[in-house]
PDB file of N, CA and C in Angstrom:
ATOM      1  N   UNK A   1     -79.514-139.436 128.919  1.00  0.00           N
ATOM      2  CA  UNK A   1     -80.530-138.876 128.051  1.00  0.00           C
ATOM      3  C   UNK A   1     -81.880-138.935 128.779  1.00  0.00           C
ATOM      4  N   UNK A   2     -82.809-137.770 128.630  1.00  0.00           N
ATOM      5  CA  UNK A   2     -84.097-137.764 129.431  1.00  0.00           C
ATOM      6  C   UNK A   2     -84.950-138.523 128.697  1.00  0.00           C
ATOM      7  N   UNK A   3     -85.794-138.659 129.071  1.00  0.00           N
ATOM      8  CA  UNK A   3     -87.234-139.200 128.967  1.00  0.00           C
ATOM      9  C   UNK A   3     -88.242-138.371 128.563  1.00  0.00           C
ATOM     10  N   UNK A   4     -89.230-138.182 127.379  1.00  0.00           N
ATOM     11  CA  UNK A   4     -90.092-137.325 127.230  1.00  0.00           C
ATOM     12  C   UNK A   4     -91.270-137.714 128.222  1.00  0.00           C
ATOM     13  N   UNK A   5     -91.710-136.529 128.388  1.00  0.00           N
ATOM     14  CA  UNK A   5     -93.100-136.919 129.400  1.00  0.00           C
ATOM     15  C   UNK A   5     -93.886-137.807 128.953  1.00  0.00           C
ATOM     16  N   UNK A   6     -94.592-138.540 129.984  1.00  0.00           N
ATOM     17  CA  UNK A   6     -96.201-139.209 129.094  1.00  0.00           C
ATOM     18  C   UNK A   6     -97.015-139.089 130.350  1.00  0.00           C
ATOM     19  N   UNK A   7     -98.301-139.227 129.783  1.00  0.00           N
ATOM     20  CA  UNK A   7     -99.523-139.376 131.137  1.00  0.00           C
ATOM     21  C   UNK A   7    -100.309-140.935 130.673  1.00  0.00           C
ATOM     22  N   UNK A   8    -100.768-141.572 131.815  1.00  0.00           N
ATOM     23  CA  UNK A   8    -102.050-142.347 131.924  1.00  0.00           C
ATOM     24  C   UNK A   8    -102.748-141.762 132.836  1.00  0.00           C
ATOM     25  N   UNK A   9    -103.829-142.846 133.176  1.00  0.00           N
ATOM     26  CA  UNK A   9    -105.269-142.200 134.111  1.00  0.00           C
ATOM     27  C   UNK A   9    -105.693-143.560 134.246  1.00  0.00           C
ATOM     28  N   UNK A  10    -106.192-143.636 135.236  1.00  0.00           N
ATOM     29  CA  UNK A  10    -107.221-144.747 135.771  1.00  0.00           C
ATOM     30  C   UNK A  10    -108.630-144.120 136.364  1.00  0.00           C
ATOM     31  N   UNK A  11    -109.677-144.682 136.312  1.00  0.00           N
ATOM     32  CA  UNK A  11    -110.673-144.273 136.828  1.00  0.00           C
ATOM     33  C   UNK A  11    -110.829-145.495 137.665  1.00  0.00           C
ATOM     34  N   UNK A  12    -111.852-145.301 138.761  1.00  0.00           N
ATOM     35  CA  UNK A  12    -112.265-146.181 139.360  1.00  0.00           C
ATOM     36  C   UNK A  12    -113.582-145.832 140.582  1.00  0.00           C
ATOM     37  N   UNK A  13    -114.452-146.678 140.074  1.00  0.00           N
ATOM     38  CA  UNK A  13    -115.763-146.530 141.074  1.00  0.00           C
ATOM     39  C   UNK A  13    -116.033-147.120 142.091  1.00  0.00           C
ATOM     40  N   UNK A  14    -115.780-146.173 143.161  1.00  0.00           N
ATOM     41  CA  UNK A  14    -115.570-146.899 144.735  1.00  0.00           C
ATOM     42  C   UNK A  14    -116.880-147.325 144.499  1.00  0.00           C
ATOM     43  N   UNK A  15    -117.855-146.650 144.692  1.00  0.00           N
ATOM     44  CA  UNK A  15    -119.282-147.408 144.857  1.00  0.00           C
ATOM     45  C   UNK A  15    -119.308-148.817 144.186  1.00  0.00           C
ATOM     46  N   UNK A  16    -119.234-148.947 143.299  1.00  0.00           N
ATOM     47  CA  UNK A  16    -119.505-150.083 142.287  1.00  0.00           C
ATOM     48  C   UNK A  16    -118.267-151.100 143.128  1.00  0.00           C
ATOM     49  N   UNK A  17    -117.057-150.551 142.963  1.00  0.00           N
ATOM     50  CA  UNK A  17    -116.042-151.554 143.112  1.00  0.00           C
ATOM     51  C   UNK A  17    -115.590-152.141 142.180  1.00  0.00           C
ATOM     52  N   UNK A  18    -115.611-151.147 140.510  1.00  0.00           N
ATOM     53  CA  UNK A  18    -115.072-151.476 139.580  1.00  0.00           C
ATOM     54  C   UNK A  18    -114.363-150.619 138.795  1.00  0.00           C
ATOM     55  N   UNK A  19    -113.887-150.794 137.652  1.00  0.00           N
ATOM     56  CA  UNK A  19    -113.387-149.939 136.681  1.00  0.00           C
ATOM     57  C   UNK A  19    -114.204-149.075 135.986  1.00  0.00           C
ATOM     58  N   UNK A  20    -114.144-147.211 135.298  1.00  0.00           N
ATOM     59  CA  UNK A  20    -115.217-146.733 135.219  1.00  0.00           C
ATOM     60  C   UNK A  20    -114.793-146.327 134.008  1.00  0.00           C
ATOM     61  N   UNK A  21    -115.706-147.951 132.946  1.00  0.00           N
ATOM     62  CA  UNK A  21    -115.448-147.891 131.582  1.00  0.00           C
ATOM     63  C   UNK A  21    -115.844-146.796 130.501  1.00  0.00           C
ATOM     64  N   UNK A  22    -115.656-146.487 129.327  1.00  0.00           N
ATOM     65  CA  UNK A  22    -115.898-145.400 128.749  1.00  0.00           C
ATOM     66  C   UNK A  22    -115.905-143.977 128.651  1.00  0.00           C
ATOM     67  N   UNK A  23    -115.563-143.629 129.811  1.00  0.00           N
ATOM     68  CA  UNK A  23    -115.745-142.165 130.260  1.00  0.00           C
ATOM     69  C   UNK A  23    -114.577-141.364 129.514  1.00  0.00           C
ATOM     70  N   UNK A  24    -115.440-140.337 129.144  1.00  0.00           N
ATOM     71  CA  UNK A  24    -114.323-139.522 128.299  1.00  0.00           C
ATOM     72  C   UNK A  24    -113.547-138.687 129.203  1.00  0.00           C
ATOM     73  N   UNK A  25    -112.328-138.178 128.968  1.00  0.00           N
ATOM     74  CA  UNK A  25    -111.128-137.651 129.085  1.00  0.00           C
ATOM     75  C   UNK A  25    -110.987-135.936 128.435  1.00  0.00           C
ATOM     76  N   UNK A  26    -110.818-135.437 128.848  1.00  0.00           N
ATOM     77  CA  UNK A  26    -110.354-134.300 127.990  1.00  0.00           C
ATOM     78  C   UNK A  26    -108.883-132.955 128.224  1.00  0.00           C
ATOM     79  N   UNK A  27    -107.983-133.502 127.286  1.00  0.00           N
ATOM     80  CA  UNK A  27    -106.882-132.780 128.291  1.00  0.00           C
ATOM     81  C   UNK A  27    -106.555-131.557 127.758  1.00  0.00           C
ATOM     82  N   UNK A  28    -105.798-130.832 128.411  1.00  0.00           N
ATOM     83  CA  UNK A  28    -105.715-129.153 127.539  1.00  0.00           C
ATOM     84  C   UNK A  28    -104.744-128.976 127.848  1.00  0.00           C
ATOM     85  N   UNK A  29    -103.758-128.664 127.058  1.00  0.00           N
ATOM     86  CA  UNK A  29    -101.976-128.527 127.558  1.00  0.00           C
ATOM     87  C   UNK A  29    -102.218-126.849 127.847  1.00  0.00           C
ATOM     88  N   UNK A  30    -100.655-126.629 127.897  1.00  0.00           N
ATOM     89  CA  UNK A  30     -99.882-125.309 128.369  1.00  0.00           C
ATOM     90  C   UNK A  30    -100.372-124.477 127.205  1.00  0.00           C
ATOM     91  N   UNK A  31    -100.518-124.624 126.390  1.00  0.00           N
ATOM     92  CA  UNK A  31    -100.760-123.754 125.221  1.00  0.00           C
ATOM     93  C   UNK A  31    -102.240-123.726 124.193  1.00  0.00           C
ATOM     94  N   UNK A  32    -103.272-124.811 125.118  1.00  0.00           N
ATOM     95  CA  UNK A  32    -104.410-124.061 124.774  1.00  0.00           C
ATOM     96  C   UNK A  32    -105.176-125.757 123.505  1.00  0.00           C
ATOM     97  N   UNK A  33    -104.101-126.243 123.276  1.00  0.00           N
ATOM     98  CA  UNK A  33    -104.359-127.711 122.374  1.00  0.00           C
ATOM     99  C   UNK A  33    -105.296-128.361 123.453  1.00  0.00           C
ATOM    100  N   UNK A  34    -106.087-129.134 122.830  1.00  0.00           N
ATOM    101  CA  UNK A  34    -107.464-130.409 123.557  1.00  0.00           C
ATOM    102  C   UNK A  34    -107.135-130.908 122.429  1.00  0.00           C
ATOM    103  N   UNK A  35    -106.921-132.060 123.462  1.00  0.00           N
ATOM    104  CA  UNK A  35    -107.079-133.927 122.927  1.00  0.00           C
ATOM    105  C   UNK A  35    -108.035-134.352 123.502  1.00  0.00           C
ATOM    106  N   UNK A  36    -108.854-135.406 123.173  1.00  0.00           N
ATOM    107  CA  UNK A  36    -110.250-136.013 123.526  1.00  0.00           C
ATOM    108  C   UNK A  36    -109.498-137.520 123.610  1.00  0.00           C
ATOM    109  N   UNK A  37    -109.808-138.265 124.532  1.00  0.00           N
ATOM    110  CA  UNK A  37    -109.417-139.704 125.046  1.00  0.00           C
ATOM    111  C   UNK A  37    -110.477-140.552 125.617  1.00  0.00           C
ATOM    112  N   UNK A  38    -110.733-141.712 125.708  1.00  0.00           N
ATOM    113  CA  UNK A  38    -111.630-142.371 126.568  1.00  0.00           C
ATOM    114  C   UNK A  38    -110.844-143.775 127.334  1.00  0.00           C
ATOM    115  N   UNK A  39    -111.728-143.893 128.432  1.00  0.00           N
ATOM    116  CA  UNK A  39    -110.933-144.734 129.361  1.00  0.00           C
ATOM    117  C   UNK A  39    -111.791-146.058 128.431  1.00  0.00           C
ATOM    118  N   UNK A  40    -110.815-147.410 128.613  1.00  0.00           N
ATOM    119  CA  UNK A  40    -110.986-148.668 128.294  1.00  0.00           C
ATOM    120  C   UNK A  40    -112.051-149.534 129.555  1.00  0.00           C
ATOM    121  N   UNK A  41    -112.054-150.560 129.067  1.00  0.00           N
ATOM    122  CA  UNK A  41    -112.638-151.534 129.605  1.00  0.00           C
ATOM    123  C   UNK A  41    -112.324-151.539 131.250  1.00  0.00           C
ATOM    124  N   UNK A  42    -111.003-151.525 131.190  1.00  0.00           N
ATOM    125  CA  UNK A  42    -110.289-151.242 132.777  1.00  0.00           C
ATOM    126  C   UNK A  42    -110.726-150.444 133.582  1.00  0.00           C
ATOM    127  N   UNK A  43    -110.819-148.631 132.731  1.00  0.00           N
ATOM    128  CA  UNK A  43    -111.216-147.628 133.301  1.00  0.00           C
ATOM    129  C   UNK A  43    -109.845-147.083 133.372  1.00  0.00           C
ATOM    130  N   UNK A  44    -108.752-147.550 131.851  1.00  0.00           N
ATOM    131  CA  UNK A  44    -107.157-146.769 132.225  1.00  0.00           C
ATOM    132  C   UNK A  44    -107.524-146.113 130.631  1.00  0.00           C
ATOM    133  N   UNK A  45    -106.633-145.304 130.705  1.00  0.00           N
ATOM    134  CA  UNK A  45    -106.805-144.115 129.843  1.00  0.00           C
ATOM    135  C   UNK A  45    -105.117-143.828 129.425  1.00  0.00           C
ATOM    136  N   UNK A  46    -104.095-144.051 128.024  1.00  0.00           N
ATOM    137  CA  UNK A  46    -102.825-143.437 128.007  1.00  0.00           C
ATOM    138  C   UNK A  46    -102.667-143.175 126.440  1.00  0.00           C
ATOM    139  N   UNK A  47    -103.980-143.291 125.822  1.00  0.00           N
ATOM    140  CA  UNK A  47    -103.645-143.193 124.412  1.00  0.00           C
ATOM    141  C   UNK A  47    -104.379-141.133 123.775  1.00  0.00           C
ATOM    142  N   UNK A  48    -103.099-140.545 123.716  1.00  0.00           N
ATOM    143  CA  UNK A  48    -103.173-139.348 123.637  1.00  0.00           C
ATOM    144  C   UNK A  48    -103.366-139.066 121.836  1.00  0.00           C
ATOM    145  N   UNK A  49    -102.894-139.908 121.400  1.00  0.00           N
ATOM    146  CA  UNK A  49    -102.912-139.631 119.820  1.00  0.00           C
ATOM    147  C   UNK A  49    -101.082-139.535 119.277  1.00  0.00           C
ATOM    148  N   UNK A  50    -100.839-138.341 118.757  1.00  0.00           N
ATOM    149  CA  UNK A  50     -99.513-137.940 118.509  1.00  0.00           C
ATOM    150  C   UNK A  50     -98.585-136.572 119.315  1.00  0.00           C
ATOM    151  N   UNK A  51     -99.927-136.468 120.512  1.00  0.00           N
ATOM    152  CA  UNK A  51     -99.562-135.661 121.301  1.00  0.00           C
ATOM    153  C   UNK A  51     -97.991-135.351 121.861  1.00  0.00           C
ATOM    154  N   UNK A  52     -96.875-134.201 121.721  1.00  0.00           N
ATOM    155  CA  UNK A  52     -96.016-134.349 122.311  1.00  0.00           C
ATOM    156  C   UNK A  52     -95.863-133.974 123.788  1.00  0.00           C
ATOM    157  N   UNK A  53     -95.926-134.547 124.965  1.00  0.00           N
ATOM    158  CA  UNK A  53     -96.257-133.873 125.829  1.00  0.00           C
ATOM    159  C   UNK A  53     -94.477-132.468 126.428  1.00  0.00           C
ATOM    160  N   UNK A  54     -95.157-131.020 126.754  1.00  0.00           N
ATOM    161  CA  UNK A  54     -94.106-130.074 126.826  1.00  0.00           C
ATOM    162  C   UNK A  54     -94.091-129.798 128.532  1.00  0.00           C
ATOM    163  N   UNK A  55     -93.257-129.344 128.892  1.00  0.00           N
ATOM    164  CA  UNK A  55     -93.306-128.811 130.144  1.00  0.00           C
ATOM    165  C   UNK A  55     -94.529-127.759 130.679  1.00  0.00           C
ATOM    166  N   UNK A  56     -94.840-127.318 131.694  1.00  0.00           N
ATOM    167  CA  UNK A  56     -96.081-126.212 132.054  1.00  0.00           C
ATOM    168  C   UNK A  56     -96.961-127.070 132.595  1.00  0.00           C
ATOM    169  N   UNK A  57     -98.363-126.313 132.854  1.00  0.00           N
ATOM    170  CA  UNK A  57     -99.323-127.226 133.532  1.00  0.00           C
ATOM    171  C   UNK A  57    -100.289-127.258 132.340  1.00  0.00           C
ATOM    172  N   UNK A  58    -101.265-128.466 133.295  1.00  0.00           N
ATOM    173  CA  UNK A  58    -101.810-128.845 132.306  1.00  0.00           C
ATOM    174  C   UNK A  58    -103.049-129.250 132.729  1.00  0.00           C
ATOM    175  N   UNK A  59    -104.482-129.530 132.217  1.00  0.00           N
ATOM    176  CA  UNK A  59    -105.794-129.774 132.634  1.00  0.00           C
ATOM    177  C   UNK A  59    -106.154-131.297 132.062  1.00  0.00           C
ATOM    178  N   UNK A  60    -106.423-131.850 133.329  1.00  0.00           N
ATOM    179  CA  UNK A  60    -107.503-133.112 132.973  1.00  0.00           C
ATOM    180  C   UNK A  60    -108.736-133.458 133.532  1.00  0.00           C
ATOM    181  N   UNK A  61    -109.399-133.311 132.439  1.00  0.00           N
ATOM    182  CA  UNK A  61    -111.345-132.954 132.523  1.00  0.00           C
ATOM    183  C   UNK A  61    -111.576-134.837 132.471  1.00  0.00           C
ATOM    184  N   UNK A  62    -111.988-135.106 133.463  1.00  0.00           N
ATOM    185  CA  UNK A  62    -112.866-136.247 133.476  1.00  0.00           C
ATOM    186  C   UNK A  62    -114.523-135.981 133.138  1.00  0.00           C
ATOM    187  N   UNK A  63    -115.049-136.300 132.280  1.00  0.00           N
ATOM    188  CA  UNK A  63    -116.739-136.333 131.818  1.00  0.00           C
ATOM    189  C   UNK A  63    -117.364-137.261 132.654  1.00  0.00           C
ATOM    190  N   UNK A  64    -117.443-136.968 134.352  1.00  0.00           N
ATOM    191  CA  UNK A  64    -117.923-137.872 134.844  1.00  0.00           C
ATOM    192  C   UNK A  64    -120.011-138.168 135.394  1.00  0.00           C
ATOM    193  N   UNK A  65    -120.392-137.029 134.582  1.00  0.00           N
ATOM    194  CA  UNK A  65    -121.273-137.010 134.432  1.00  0.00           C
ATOM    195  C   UNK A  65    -122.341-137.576 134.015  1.00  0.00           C
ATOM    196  N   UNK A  66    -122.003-138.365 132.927  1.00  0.00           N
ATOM    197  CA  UNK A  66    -122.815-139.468 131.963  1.00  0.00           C
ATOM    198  C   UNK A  66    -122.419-140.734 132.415  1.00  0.00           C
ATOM    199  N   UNK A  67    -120.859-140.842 132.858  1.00  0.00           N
ATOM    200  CA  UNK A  67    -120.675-142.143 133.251  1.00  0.00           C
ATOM    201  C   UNK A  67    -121.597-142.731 134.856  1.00  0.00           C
ATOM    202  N   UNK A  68    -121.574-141.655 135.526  1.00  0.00           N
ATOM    203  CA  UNK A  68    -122.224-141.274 137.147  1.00  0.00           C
ATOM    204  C   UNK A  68    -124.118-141.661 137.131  1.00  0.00           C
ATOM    205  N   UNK A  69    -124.151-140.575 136.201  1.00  0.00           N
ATOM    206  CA  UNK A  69    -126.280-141.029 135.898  1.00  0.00           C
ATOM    207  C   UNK A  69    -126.198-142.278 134.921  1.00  0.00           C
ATOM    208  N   UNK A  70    -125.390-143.011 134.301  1.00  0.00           N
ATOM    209  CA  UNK A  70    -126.002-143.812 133.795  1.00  0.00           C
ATOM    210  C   UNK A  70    -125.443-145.086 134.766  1.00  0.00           C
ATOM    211  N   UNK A  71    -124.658-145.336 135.635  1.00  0.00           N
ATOM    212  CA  UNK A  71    -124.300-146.169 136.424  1.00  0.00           C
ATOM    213  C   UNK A  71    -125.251-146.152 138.063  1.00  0.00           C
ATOM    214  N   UNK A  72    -125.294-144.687 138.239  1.00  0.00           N
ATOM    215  CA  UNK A  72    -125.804-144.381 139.565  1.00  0.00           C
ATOM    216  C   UNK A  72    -127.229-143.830 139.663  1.00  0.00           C
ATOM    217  N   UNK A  73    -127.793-143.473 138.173  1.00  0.00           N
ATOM    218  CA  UNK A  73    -129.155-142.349 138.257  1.00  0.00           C
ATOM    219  C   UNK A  73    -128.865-141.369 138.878  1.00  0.00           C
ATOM    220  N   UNK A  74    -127.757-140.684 138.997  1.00  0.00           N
ATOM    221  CA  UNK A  74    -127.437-139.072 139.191  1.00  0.00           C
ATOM    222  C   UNK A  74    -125.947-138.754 139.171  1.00  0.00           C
ATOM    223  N   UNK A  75    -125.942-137.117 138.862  1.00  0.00           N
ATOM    224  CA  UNK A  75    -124.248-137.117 139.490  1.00  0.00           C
ATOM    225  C   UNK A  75    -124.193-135.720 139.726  1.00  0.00           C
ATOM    226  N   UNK A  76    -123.788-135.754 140.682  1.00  0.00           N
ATOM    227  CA  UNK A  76    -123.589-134.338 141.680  1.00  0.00           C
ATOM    228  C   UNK A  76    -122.534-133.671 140.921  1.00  0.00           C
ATOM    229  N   UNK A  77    -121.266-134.519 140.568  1.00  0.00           N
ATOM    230  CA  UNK A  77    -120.280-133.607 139.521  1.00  0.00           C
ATOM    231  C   UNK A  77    -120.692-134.172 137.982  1.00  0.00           C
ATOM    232  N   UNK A  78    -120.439-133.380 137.571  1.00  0.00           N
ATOM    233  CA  UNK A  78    -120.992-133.101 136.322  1.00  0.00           C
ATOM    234  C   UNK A  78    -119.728-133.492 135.594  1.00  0.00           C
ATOM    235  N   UNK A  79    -118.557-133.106 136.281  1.00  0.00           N
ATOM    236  CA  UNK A  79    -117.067-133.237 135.602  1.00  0.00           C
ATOM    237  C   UNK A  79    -115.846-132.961 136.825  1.00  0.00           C
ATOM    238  N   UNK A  80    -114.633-133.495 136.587  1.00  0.00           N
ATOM    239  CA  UNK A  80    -113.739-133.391 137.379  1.00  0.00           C
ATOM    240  C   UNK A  80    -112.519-132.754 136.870  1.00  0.00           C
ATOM    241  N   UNK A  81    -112.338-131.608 137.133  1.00  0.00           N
ATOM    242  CA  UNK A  81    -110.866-131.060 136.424  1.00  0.00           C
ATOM    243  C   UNK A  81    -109.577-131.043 137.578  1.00  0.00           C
ATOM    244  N   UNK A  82    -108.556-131.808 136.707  1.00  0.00           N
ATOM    245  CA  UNK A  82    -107.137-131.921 137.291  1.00  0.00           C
ATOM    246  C   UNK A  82    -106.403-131.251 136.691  1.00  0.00           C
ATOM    247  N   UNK A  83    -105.881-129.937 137.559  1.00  0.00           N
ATOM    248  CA  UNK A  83    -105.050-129.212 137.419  1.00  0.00           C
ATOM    249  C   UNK A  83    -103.619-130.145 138.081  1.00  0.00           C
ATOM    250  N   UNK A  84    -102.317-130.275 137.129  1.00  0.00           N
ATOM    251  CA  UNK A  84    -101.161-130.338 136.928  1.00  0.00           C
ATOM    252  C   UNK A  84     -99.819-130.046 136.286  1.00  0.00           C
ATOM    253  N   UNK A  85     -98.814-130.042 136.988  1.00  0.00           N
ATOM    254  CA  UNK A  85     -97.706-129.204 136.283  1.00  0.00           C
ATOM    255  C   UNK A  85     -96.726-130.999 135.942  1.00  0.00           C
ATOM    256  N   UNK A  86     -96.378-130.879 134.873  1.00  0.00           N
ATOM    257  CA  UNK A  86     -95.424-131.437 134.055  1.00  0.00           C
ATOM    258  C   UNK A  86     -94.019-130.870 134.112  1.00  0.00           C
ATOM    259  N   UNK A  87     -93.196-131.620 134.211  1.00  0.00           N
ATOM    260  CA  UNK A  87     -91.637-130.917 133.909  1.00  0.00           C
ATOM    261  C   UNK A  87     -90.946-131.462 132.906  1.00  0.00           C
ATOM    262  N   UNK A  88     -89.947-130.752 132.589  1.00  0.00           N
ATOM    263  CA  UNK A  88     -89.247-131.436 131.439  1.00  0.00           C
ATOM    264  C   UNK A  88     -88.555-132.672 131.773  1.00  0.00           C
ATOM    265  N   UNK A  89     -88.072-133.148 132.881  1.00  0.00           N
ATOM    266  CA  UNK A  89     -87.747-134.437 133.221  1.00  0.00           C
ATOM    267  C   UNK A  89     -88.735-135.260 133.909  1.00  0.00           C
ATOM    268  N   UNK A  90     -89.929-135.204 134.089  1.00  0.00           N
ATOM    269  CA  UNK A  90     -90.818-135.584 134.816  1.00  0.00           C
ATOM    270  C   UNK A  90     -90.873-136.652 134.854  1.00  0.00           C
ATOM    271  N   UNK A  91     -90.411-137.678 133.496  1.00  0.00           N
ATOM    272  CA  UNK A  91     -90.492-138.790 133.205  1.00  0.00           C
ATOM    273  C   UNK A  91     -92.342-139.083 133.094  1.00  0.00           C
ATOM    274  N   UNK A  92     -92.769-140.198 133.808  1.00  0.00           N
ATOM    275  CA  UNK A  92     -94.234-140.540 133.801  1.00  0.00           C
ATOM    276  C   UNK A  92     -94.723-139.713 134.675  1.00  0.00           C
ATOM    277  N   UNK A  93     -96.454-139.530 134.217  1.00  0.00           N
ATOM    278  CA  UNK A  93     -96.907-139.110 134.857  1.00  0.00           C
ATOM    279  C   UNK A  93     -98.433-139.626 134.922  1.00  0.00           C
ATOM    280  N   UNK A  94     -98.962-140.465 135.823  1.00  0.00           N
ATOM    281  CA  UNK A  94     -99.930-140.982 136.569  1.00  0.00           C
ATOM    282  C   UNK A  94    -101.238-140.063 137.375  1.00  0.00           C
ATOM    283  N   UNK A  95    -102.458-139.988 136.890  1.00  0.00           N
ATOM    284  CA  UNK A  95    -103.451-139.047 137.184  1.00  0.00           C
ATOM    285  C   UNK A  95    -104.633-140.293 137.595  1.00  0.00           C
ATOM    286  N   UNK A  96    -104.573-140.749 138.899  1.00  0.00           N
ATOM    287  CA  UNK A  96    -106.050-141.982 139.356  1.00  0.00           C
ATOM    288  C   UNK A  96    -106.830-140.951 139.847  1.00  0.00           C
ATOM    289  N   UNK A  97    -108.221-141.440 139.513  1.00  0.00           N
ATOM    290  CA  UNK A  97    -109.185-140.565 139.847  1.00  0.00           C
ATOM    291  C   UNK A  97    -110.383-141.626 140.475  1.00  0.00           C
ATOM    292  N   UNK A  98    -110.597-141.656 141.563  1.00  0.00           N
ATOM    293  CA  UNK A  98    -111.642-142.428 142.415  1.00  0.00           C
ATOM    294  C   UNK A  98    -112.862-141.558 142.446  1.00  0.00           C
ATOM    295  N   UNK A  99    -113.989-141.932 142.140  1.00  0.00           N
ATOM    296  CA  UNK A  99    -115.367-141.247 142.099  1.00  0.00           C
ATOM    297  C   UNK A  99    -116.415-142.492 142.616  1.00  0.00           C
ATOM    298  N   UNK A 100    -117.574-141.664 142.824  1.00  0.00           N
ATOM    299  CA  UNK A 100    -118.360-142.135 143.535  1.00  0.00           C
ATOM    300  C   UNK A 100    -119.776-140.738 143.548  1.00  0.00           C
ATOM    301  N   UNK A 101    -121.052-141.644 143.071  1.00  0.00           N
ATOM    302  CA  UNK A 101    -121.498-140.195 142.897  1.00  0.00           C
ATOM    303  C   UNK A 101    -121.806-138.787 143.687  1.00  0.00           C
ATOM    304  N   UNK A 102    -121.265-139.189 144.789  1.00  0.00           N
ATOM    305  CA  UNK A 102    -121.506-137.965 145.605  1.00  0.00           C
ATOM    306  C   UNK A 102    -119.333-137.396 146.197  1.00  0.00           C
ATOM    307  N   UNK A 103    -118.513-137.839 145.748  1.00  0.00           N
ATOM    308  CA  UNK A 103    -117.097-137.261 145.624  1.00  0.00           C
ATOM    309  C   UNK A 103    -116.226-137.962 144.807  1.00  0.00           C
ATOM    310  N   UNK A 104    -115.016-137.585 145.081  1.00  0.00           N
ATOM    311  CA  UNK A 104    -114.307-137.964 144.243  1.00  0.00           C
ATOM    312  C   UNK A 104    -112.718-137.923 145.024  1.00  0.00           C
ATOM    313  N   UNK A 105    -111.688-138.489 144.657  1.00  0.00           N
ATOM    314  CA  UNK A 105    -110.312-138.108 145.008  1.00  0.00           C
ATOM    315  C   UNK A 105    -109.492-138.659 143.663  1.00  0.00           C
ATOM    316  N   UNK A 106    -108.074-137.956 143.888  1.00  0.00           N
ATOM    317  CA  UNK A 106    -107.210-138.312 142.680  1.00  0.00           C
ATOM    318  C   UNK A 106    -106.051-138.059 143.501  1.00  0.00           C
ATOM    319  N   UNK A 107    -104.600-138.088 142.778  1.00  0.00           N
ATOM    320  CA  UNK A 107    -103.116-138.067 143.265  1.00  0.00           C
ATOM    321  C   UNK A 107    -102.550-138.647 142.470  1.00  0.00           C
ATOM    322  N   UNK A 108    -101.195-138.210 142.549  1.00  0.00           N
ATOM    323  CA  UNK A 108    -100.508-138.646 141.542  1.00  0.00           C
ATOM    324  C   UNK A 108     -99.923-140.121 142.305  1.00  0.00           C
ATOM    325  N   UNK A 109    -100.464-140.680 141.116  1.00  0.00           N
ATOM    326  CA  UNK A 109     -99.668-142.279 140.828  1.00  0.00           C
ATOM    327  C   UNK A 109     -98.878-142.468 140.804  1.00  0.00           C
ATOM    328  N   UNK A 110     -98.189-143.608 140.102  1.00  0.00           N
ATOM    329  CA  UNK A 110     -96.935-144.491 139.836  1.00  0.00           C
ATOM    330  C   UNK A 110     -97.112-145.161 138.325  1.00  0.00           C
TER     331      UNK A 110
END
C-alpha cells in the first residue's frame, strides 16, 4: 500500500547561523488552492492544515522579505518561489531553503 504525499521545509540563515523563525510559507498546488503556513521556532515548516497533497507540480513561496529586513536591514529577495513536481508515490517530500540576504539555495531533502 502507498503512502500519501506530505511536504516539510526548513529555513535556515547562513548569515546568522540560525533557524529563520516565523517566516511565512505560501504553497499553491496543481489546481490553483493556497495554503498559508509559517515556519516555527526551528525555522521547520510541515503543518499544511487538512491539505490532501495530489500528484502535479507545485509552488513554494517563501516571504523572505520581512524575515531578511528585519534580521539584516534589507533584502534583495523579496520572496523565494520553489517550483516542484510531486508524484503519486513520492512518499515525503523535503523543500530546505538556505538564505542569506544577498542569495539563497534549496534541494530536495530527506
Amino acid at each position: 500500500m502507498s503512502k500519501s504525499p506530505s511536504l516539510s521545509s526548513h529555513v535556515l540563515d547562513t548569515t546568522l547561523g540560525k533557524p529563520a523563525a516565523n517566516m511565512q510559507l505560501i504553497l499553491t498546488t496543481p489546481n490553483g488552492d493556497i495554503t498559508r503556513a509559517q515556519t516555527d521556532a526551528d525555522g521547520r515548516c510541515n503543518q499544511w492544515g487538512e491539505l490532501a497533497f495530489s500528484a502535479g507540480h507545485h509552488q513554494l513561496r517563501f516571504v523572505t522579505g520581512e524575515y531578511l529586513s528585519d534580521q539584516h536591514g534589507s533584502a534583495f529577495y523579496p520572496f523565494v518561489d520553489v517550483h516542484f513536481e510531486i508524484t503519486q508515490d513520492g512518499g515525503h517530500y523535503h523543500i530546505p531553503l538556505l538564505i542569506s540576504p544577498f542569495g539563497f539555495s534549496s534541494y530536495r531533502g530527506s
